[in-house]
C-alpha atoms as a PDB file:
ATOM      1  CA  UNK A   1      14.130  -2.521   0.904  1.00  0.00           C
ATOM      2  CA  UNK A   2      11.858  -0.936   3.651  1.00  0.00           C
ATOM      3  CA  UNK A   3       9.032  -2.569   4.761  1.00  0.00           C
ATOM      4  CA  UNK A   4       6.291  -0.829   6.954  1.00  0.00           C
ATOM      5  CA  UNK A   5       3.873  -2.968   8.740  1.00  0.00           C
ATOM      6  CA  UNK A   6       0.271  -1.774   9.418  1.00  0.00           C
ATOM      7  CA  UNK A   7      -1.825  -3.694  11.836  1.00  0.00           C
ATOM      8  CA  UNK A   8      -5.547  -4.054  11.613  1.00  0.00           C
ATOM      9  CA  UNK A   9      -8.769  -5.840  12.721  1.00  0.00           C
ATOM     10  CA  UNK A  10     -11.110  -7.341  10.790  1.00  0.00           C
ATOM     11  CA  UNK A  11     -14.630  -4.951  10.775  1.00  0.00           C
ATOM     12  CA  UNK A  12     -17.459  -6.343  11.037  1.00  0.00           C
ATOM     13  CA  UNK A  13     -18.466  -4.456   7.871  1.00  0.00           C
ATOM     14  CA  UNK A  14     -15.729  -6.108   6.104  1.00  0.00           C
ATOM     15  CA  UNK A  15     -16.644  -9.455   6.197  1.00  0.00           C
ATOM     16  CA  UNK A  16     -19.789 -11.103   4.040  1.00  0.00           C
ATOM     17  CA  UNK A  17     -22.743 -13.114   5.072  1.00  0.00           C
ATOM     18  CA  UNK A  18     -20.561 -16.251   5.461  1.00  0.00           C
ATOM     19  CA  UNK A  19     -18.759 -14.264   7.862  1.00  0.00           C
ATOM     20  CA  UNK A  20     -15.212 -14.279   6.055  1.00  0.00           C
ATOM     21  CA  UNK A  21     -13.326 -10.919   4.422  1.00  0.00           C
ATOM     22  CA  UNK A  22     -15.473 -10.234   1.428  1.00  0.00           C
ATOM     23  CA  UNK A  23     -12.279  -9.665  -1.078  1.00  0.00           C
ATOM     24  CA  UNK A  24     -12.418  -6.364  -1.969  1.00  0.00           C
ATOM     25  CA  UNK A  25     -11.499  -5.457   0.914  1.00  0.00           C
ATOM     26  CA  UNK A  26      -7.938  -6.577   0.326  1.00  0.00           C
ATOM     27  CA  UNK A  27      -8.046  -4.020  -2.066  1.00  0.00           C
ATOM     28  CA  UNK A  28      -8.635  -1.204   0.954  1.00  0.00           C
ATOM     29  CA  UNK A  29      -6.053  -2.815   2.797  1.00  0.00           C
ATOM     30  CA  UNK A  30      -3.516  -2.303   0.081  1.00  0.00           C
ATOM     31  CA  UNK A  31      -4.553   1.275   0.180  1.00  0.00           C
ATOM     32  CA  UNK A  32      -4.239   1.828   3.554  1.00  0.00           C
ATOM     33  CA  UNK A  33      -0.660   0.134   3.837  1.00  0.00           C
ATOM     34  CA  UNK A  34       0.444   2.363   0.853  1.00  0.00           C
ATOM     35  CA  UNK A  35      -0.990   5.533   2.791  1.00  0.00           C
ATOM     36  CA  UNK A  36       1.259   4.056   5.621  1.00  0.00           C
ATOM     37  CA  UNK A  37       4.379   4.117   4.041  1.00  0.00           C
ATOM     38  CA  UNK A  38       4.455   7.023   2.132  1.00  0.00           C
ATOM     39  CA  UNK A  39       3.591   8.558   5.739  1.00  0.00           C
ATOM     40  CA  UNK A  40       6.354   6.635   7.062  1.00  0.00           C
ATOM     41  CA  UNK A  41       8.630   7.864   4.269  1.00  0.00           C
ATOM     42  CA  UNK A  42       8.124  11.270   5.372  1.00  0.00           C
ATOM     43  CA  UNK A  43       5.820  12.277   2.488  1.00  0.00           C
ATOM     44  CA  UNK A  44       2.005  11.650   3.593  1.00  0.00           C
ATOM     45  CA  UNK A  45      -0.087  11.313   0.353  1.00  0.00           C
ATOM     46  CA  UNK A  46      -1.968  14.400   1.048  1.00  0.00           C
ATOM     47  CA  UNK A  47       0.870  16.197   1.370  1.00  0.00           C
ATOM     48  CA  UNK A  48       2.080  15.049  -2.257  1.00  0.00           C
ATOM     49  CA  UNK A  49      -1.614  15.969  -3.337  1.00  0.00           C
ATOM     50  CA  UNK A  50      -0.499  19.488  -1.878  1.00  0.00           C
ATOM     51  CA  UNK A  51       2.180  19.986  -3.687  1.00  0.00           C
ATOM     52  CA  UNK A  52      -0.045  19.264  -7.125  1.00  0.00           C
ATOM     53  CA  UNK A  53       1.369  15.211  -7.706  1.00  0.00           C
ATOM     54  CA  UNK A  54      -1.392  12.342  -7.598  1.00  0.00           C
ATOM     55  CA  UNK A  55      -0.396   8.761  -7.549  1.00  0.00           C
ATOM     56  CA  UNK A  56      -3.437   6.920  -9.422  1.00  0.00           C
ATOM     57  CA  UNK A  57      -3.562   3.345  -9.741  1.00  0.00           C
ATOM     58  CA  UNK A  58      -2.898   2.198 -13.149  1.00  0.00           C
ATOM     59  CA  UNK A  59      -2.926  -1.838 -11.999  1.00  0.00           C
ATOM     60  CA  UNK A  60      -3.452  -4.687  -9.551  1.00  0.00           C
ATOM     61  CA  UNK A  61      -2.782  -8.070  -9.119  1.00  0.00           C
ATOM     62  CA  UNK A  62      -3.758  -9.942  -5.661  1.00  0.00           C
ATOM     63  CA  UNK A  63      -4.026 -13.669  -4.751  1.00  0.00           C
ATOM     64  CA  UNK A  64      -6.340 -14.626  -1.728  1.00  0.00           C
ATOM     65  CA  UNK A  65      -4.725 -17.331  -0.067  1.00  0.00           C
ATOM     66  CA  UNK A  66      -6.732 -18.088   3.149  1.00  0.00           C
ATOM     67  CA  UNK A  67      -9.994 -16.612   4.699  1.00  0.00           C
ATOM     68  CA  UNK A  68      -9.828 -14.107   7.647  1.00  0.00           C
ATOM     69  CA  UNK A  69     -12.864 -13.322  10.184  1.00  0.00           C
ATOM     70  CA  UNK A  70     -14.696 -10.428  11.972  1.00  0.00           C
ATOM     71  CA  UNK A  71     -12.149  -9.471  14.431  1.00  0.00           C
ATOM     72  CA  UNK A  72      -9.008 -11.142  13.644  1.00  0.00           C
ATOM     73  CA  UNK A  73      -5.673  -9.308  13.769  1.00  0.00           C
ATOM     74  CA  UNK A  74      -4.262  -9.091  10.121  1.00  0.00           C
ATOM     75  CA  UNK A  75      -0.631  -6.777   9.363  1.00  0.00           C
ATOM     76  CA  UNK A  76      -0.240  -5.885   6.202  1.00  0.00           C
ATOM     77  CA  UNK A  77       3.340  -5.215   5.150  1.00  0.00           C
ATOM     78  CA  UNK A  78       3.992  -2.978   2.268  1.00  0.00           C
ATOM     79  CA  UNK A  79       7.266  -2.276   0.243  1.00  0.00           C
ATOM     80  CA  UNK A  80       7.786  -0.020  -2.379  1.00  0.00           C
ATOM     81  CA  UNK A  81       9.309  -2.402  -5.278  1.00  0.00           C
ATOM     82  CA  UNK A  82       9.938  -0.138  -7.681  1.00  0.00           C
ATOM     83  CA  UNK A  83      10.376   3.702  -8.254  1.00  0.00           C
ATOM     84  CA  UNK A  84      10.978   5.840 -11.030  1.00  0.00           C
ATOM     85  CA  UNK A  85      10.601   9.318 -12.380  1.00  0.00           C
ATOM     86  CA  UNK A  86       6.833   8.416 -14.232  1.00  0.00           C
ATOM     87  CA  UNK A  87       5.934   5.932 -11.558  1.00  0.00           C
ATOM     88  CA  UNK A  88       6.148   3.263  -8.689  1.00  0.00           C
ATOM     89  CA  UNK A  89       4.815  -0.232  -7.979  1.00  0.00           C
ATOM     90  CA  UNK A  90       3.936  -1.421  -4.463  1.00  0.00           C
ATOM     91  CA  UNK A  91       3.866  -4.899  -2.805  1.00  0.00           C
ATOM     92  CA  UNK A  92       1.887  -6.045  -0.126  1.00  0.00           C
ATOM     93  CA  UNK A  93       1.887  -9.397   2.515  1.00  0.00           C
ATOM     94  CA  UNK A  94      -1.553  -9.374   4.872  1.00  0.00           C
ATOM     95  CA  UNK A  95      -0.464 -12.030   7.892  1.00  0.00           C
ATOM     96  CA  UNK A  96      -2.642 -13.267  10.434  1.00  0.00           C
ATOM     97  CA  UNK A  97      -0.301 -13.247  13.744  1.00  0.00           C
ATOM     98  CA  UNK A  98       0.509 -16.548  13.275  1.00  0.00           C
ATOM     99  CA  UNK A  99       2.318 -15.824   9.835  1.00  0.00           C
ATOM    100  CA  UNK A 100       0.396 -17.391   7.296  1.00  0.00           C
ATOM    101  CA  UNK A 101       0.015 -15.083   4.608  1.00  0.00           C
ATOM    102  CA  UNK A 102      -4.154 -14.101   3.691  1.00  0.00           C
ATOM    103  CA  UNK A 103      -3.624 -12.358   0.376  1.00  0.00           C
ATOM    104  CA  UNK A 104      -0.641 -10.874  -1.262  1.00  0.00           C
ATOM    105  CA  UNK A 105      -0.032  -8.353  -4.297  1.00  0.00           C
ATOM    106  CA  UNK A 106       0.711  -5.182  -5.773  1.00  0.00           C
ATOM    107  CA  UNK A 107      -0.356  -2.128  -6.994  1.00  0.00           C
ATOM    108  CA  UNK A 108       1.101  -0.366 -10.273  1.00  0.00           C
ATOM    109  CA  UNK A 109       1.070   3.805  -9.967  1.00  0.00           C
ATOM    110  CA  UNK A 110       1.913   6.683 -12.504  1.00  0.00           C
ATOM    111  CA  UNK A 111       2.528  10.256 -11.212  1.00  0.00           C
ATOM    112  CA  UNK A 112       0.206  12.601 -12.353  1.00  0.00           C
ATOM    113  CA  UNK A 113      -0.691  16.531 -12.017  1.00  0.00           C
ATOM    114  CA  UNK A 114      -4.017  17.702 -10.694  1.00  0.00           C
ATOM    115  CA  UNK A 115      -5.734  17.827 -14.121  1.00  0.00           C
ATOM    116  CA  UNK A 116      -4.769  13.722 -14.541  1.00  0.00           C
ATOM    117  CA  UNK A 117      -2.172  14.211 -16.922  1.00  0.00           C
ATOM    118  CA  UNK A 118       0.725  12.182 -16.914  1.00  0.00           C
ATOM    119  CA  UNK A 119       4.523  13.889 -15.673  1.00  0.00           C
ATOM    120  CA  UNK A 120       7.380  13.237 -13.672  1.00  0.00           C
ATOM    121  CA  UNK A 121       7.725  13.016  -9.918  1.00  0.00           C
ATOM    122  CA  UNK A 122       9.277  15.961  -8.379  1.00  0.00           C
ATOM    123  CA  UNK A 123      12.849  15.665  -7.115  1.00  0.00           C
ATOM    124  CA  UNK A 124      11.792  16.404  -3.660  1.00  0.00           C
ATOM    125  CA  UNK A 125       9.042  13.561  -3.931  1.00  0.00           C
ATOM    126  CA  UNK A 126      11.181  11.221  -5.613  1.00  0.00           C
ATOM    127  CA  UNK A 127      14.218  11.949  -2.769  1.00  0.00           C
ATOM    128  CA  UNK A 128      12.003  11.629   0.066  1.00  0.00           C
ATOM    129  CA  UNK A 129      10.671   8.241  -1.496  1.00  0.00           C
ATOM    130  CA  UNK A 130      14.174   6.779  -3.030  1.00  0.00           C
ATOM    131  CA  UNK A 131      16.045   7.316   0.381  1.00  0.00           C
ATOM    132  CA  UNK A 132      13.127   5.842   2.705  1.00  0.00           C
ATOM    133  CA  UNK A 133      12.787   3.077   0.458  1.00  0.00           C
ATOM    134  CA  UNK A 134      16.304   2.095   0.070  1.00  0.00           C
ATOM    135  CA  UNK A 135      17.005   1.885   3.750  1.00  0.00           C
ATOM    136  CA  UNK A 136      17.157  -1.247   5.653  1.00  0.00           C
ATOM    137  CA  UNK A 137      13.981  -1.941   7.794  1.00  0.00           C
ATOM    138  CA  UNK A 138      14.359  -2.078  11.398  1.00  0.00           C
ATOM    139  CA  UNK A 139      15.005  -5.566  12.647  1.00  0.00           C
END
């Protein structure tokens, strides 16, 4: 399963008056790791929003595991675990460089048309999405 890694510092603006990640900004960070790899893929999001297909959140689970600071590297990995025609899940790891993992979850999607209704991916979506995800990452 591919994995894309996005790597980050903690913003000032990120953290809360006891100077540690205020949480829900793991929630951006899953956001921006999903914008990652459907870039990555080969099908930017707003390039699916083009073409008339919206991927809304319809759930998420996260676990905070340790604290991170104003300026610390984090990586978030992100893997698409599951894809079909009505939908996709996504995981995600945030590391600090040393490897111990900060938060981890996932994120629950349905596709949808521009007026919010639920449908089915296109086949050109769906391709772009199936191969990239079912290759083998790089190293």
């Amino acid at each position: 399963m591919r994995v894309v890694r996005t790597d980050l510092r903690v913003r000032y603006s990120e953290t809360d008056q006891m100077g540690i990640v205020y949480h829900a900004n793991y929630l951006v960070w899953f956001e921006i790791g999903r914008t990652e790899w459907c870039r990555a893929a080969g099908y930017p999001y707003a390039d699916m929003e083009r073409a008339g297909f919206f991927i809304p959140v319809t759930r998420i689970e996260g676990t905070f595991r340790r604290s991170s600071s104003y300026d610390d590297p984090i990586a978030i990995f992100t893997r698409m675990e599951r894809l079909s025609s009505r939908g996709c899940t996504f995981a995600y790891d945030i590391l600090s460089p040393d490897g111990a993992v900060l938060a981890d979850g996932s994120t629950q999607h349905i596709f949808t048309d521009a007026q919010g209704r639920a449908c089915r991916g296109s086949d050109e979506i769906l391709g772009a999405l199936e191969r990239f995800r079912s290759a083998e990452s790089p190293g």
